[in-house]
Protein backbone atom coordinates (compact mmCIF):
# COMPACT_ATOMS: atom_id res chain seq x y z
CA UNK A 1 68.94 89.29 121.63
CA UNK A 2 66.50 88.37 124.35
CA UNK A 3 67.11 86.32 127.32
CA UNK A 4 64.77 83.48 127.05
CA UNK A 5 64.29 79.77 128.15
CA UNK A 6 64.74 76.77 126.45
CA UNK A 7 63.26 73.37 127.53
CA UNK A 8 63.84 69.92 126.95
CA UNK A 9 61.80 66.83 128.47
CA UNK A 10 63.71 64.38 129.94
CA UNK A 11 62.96 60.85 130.23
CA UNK A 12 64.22 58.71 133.38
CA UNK A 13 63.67 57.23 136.43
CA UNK A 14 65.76 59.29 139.02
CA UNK A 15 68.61 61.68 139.65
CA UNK A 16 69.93 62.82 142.76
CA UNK A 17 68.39 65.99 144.40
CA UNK A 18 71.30 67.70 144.58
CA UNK A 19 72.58 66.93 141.04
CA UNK A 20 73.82 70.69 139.85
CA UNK A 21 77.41 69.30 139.15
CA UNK A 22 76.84 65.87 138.17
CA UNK A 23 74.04 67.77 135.78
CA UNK A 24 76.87 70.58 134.32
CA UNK A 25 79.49 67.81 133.51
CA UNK A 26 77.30 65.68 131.99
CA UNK A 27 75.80 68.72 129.50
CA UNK A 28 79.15 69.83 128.73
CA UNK A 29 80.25 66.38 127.64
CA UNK A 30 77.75 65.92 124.94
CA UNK A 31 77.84 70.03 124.25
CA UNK A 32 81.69 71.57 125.23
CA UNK A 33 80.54 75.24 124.37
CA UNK A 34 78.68 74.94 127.74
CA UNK A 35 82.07 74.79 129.76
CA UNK A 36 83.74 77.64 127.85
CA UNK A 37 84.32 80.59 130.40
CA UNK A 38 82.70 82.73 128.55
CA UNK A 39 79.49 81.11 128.95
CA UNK A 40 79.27 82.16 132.35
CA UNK A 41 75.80 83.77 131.93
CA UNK A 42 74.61 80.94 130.69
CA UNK A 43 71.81 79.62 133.57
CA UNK A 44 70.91 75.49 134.08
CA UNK A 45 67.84 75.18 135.79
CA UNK A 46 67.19 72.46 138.53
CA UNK A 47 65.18 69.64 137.40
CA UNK A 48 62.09 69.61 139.03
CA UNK A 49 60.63 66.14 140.10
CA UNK A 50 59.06 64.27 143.50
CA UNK A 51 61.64 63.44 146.15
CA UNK A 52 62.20 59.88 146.77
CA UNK A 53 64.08 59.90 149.93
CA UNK A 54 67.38 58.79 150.07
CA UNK A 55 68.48 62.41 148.57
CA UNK A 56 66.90 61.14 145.28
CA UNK A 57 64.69 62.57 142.80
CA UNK A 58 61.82 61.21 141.23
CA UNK A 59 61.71 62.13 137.25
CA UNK A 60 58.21 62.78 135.75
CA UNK A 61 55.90 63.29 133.09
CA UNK A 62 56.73 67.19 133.56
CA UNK A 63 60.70 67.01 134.42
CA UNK A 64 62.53 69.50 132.40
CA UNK A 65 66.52 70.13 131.22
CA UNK A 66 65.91 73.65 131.14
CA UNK A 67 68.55 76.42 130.32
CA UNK A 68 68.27 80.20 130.31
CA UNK A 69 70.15 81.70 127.42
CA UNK A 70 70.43 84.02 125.11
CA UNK A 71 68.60 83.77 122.13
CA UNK A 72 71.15 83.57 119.87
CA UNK A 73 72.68 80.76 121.92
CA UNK A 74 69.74 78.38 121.12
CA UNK A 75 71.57 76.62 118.19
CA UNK A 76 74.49 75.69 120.54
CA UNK A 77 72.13 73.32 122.60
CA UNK A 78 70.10 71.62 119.74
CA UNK A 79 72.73 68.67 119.28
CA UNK A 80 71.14 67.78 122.90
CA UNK A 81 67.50 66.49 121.71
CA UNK A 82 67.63 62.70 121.08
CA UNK A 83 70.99 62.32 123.46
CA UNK A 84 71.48 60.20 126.88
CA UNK A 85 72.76 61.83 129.68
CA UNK A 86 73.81 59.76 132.58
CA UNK A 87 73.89 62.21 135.92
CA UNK A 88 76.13 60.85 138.54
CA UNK A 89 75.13 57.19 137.16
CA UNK A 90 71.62 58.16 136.41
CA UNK A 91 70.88 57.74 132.52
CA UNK A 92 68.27 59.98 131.45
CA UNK A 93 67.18 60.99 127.52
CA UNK A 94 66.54 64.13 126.41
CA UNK A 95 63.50 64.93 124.19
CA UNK A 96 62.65 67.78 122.16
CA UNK A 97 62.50 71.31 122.98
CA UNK A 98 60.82 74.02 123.45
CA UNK A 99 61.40 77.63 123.67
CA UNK A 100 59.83 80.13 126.56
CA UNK A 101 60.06 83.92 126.63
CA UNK A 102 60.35 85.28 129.64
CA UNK A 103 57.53 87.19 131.46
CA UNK A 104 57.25 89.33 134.30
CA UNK A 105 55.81 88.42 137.38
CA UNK A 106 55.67 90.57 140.86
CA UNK A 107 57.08 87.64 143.37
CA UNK A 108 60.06 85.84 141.63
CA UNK A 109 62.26 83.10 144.05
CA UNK A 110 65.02 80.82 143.83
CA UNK A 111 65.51 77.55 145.37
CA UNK A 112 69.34 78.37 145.82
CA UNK A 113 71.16 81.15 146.23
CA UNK A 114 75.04 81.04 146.43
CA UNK A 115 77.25 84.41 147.61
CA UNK A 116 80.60 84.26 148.93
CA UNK A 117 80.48 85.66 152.76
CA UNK A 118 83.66 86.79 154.73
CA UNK A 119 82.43 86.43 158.08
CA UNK A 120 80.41 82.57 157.18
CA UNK A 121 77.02 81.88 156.28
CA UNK A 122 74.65 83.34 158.36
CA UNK A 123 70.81 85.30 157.58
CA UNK A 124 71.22 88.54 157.82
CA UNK A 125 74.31 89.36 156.22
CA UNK A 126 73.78 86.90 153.53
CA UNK A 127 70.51 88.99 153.04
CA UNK A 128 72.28 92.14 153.11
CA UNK A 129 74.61 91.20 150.32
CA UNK A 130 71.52 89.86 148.01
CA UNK A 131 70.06 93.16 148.87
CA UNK A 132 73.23 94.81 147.85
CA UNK A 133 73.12 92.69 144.31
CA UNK A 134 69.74 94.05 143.31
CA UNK A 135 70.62 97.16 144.18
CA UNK A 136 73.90 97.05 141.91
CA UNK A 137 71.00 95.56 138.86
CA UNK A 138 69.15 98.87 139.89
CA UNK A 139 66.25 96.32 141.46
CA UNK A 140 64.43 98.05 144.77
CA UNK A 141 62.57 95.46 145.46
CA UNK A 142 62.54 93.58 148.59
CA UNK A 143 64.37 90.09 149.31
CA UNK A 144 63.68 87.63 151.93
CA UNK A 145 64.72 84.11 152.49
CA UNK A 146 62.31 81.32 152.31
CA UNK A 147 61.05 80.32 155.71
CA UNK A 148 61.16 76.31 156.30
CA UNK A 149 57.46 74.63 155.93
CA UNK A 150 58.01 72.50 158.70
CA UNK A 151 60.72 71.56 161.79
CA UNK A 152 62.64 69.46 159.93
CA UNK A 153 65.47 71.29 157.85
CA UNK A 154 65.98 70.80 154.13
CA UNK A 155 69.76 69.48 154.17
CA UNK A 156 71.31 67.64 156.89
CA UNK A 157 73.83 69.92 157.52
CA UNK A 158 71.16 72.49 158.60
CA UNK A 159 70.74 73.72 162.41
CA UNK A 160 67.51 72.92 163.59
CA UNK A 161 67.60 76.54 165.04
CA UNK A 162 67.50 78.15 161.34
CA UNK A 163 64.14 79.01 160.38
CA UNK A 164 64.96 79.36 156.81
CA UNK A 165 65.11 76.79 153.61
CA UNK A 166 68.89 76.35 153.82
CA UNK A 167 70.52 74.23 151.17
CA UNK A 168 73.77 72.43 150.20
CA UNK A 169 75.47 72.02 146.41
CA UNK A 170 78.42 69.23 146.39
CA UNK A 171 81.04 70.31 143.74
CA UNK A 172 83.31 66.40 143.23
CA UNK A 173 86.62 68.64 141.76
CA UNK A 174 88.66 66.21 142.07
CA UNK A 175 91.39 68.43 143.40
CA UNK A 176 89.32 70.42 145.28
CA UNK A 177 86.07 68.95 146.09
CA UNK A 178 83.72 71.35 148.10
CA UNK A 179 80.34 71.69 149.83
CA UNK A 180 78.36 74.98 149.48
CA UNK A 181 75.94 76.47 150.93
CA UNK A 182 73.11 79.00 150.55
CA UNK A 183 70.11 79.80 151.02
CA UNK A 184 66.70 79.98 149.03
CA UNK A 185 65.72 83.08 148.20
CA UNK A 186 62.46 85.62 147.08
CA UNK A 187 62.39 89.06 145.71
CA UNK A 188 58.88 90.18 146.28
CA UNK A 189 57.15 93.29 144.59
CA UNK A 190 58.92 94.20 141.77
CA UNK A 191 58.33 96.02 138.06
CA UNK A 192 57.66 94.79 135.32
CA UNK A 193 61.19 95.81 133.99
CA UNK A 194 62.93 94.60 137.16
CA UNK A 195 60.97 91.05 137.21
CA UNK A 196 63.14 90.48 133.55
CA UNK A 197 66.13 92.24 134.87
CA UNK A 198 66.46 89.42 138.24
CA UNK A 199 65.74 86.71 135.59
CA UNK A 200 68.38 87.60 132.86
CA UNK A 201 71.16 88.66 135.12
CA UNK A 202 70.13 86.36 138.34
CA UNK A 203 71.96 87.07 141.88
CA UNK A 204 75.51 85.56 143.25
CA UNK A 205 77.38 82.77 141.34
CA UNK A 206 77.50 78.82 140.09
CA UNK A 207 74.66 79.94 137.57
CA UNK A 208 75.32 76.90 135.18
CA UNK A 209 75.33 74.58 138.29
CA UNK A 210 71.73 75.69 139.23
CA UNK A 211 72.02 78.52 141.50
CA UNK A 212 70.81 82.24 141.26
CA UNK A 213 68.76 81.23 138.81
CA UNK A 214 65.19 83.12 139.74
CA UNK A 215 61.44 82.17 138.71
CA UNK A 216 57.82 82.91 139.01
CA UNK A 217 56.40 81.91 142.63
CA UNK A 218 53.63 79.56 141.71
């Protein structure tokens, strides 16, 4: 059963940018086989769209809900087309959707990348253990964080010092509520069988709130 991706356009006005959580809980109300555990290599993709300021998201013409999955998982998702979805007070719809193989591509990246660090979150051992992940997929290809376009840092939270695209994901557990951090990520120069293997497996954790999940660089 191949690993493939399956699309659904969404209709709305705006979400927040960082809406991985708000996004998960409001899937897994309409579909609970999302939250099982055993769905954890189940991937949600963050919805791409024009920031709005204000941390908010702009929704158009070519927004997606897109999930990675296994092909014999599509039939869990279908009940989704035609529902409303309302992300931390945002209502969106969902429209129909469409099904993606996956292809391989040289340069792959992530826009967030999540591992648990002993020692805090810093560059180079946070690149050391996304090194060590490939290697564990059997993967030699070379990682690098994104640099930052410009002097102004992605989240808040970021030191002005870091050079790299360094991002936040609010989990609101309400008995544990959290804030974490990572970094985005690109794998350049692999094969044509490792390009599929970093897309099916991904790297670190918090795959169905967005993260790990890797693409084409466009």
């Amino acid at each position: 059963m191949p690993v493939v991706d399956l699309s659904f356009r969404l209709i709305g006005k705006t979400i927040p940018v960082d809406h991985g959580y708000a996004l998960y809980g409001a899937v897994s109300r309409v579909v609970p086989w999302t939250h099982e555990p055993e769905q954890n290599a189940l991937g949600i993709h963050p919805i791409n769209g024009l920031l709005a300021g204000n941390r908010m998201l702009h929704l158009t013409p070519t927004s997606r809900l897109a999930f990675r999955l296994d092909s014999d998982d599509i039939k869990e998702l279908l009940p989704l087309a035609g529902k409303e979805l309302e992300v931390d007070g945002h209502k969106t719809r969902i429209g129909v959707p469409t099904v993606y193989a996956l292809k391989p591509k040289a340069a792959l990246h992530s826009r967030l990348v999540t591992i648990k660090l002993k020692d805090g979150l810093r560059p180079e051992p946070f690149l050391a253990a996304v090194q060590a992940d490939l290697t564990a997929l059997d993967i030699r290809a070379q990682p690098g964080l994104v640099k930052r376009q410009g002097s102004r840092p992605m989240e808040g939270k970021t030191s002005p010092s870091d050079p790299f695209v360094r991002r936040t994901l609010f989990i609101k557990n309400k008995a544990r509520p959290a804030e974490v951090v990572g970094y985005a990520v690109m794998v350049q120069g692999l094969t044509a069988d490792e390009s599929l293997k970093l897309q099916e497996h991904g790297i670190g954790g918090r795959r169905r709130l967005g993260c790990g999940i890797f693409v084409p660089v466009r």
